[in-house]
Protein backbone atom coordinates (compact mmCIF):
# COMPACT_ATOMS: atom_id res chain seq x y z
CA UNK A 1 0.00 0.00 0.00
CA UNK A 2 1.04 3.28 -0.89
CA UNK A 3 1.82 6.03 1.93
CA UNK A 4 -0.71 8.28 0.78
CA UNK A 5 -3.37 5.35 0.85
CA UNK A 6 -2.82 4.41 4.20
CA UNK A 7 -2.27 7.66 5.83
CA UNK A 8 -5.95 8.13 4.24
CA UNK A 9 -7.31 5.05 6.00
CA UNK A 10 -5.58 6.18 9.40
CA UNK A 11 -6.96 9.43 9.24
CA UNK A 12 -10.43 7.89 8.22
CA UNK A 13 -10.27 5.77 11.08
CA UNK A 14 -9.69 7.93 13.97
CA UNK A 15 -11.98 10.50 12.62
CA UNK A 16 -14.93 7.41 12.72
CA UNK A 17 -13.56 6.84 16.11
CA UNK A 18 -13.63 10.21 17.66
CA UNK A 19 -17.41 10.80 16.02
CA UNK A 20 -18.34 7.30 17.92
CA UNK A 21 -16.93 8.74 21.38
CA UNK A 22 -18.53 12.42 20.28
CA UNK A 23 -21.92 9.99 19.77
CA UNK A 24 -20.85 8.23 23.37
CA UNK A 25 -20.24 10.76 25.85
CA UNK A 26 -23.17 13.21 24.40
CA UNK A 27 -25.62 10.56 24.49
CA UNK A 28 -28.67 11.54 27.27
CA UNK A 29 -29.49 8.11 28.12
CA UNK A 30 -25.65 6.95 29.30
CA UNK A 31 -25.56 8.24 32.66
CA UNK A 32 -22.24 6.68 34.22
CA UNK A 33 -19.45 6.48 31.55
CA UNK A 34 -17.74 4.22 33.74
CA UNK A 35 -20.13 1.60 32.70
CA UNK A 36 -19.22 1.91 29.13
CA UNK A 37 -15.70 1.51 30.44
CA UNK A 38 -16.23 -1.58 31.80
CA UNK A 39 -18.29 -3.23 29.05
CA UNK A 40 -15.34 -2.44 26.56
CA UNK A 41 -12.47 -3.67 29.19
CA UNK A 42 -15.39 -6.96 29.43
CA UNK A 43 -15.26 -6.94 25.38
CA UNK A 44 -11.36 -6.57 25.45
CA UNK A 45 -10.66 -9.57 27.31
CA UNK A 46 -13.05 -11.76 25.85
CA UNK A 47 -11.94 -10.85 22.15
CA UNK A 48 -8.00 -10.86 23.29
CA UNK A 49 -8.26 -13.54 26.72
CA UNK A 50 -11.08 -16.02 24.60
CA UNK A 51 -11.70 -15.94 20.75
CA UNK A 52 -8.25 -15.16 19.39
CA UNK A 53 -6.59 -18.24 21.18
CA UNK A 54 -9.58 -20.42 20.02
CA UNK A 55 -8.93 -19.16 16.73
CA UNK A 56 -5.23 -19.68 16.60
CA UNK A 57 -5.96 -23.16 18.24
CA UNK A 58 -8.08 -23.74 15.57
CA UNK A 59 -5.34 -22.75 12.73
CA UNK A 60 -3.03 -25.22 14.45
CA UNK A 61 -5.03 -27.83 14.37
CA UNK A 62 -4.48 -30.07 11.06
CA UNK A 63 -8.16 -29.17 9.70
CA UNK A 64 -8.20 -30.06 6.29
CA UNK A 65 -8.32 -27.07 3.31
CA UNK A 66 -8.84 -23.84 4.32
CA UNK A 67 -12.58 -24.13 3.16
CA UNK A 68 -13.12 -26.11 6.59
CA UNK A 69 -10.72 -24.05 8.20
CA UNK A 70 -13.18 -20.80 7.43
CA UNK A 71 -16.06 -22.47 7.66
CA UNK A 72 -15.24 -23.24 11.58
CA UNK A 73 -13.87 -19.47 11.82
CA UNK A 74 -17.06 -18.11 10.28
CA UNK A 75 -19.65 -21.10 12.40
CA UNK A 76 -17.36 -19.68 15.47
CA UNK A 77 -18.24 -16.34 15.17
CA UNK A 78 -22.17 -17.06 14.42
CA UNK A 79 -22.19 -18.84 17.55
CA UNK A 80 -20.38 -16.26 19.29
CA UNK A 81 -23.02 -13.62 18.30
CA UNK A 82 -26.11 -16.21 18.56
CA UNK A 83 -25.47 -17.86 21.88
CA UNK A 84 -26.52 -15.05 24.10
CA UNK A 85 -29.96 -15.23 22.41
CA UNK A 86 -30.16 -18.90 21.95
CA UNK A 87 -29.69 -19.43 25.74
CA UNK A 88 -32.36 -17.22 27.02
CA UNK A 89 -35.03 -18.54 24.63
CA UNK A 90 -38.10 -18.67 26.54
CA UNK A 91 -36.81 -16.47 29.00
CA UNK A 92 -39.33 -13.07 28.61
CA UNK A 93 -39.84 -12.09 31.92
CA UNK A 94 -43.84 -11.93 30.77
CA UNK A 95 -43.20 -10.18 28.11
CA UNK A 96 -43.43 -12.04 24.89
CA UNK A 97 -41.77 -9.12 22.98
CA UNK A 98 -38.35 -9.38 23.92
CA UNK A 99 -37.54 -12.58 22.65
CA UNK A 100 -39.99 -13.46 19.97
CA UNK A 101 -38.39 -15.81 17.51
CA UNK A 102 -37.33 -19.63 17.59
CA UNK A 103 -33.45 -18.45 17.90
CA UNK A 104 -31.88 -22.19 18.44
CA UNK A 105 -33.67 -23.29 15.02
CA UNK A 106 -32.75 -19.51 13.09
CA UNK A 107 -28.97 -20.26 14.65
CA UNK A 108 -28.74 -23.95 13.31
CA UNK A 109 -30.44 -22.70 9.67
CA UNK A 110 -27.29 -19.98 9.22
CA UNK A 111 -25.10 -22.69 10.45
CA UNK A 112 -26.63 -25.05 7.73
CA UNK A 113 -26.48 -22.38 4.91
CA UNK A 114 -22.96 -21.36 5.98
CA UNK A 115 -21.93 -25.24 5.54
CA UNK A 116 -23.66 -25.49 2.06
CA UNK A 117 -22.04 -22.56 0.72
CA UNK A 118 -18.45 -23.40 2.13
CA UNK A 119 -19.27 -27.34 0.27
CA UNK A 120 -20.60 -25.22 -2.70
CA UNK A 121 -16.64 -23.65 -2.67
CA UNK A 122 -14.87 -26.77 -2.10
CA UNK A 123 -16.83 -28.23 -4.57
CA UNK A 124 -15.80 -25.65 -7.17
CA UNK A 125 -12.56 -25.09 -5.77
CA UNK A 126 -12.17 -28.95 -6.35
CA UNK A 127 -13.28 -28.99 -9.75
CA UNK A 128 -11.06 -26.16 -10.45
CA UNK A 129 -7.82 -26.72 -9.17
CA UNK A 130 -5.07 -26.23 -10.97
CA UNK A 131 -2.66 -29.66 -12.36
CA UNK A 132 -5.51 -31.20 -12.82
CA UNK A 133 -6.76 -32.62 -16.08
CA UNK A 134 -10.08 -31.18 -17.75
CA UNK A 135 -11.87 -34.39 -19.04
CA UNK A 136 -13.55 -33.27 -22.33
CA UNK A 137 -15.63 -35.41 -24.59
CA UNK A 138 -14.60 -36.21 -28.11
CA UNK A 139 -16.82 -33.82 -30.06
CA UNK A 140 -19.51 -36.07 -32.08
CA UNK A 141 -19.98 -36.95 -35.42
CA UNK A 142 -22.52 -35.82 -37.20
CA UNK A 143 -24.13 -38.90 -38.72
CA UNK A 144 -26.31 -37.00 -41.91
């Protein structure tokens, strides 16, 4: 990357990130800061303390392909988002607002589509890799 291109991206960047902490602090219905605080310590250590050594676990494994490799990365990270909800289905407090859809089955359907699609790319990738002969049929004769 050129100097120009990234100096553009930094500057970009912090000027996202001092709008989002503009948005933060001038927000009427945070009253403590210090709660914010501690929510992006908590986020901090779980990203840093949690999912990056289960992902670098996961890359030392010997998974086979990199198409299984993502698909675990990408399944982890569904799950990751997903699990808060899945566990307190049926959990509403009498209110039948808060959670109102069938999470566990929505969860396992973007797991299920997330599998297809990474078979759909080994599939291709399979049929596509290079060294590899191309089987071609002999063209036919016409027989007029």
């Amino acid at each position: 990357m050129t100097t120009t291109v990234r100096t553009l991206l930094l500057t970009t960047g912090l000027a996202l990130i001092g709008y989002g902490l503009y948005g933060l602090l001038g927000d009427p219905y945070i009253t403590d800061p210090s709660d914010v605080a501690v929510w992006a310590v908590g986020g901090l250590v779980i990203h840093d303390g949690l999912w990056v050594p289960l992902v670098c676990l996961l890359g030392a494994f010997p998974v086979r392909g990199p198409v299984l490799r993502g698909w675990l990365v990408v399944a982890a990270a569904v799950t990751a988002v997903a699990l808060p909800a899945v566990l307190r289905a049926g959990d509403d407090g009498g209110n039948p607002s808060v959670l109102p859809l069938p999470y566990l089955r929505n969860w396992l359907l973007v797991l299920a589509a997330s599998a297809g699609v990474a078979l759909l790319v080994a599939f291709v990738g399979r049929r596509r890799r290079p060294g590899r002969p191309v089987r071609r049929r002999a063209p036919r004769e016409d027989r007029s």
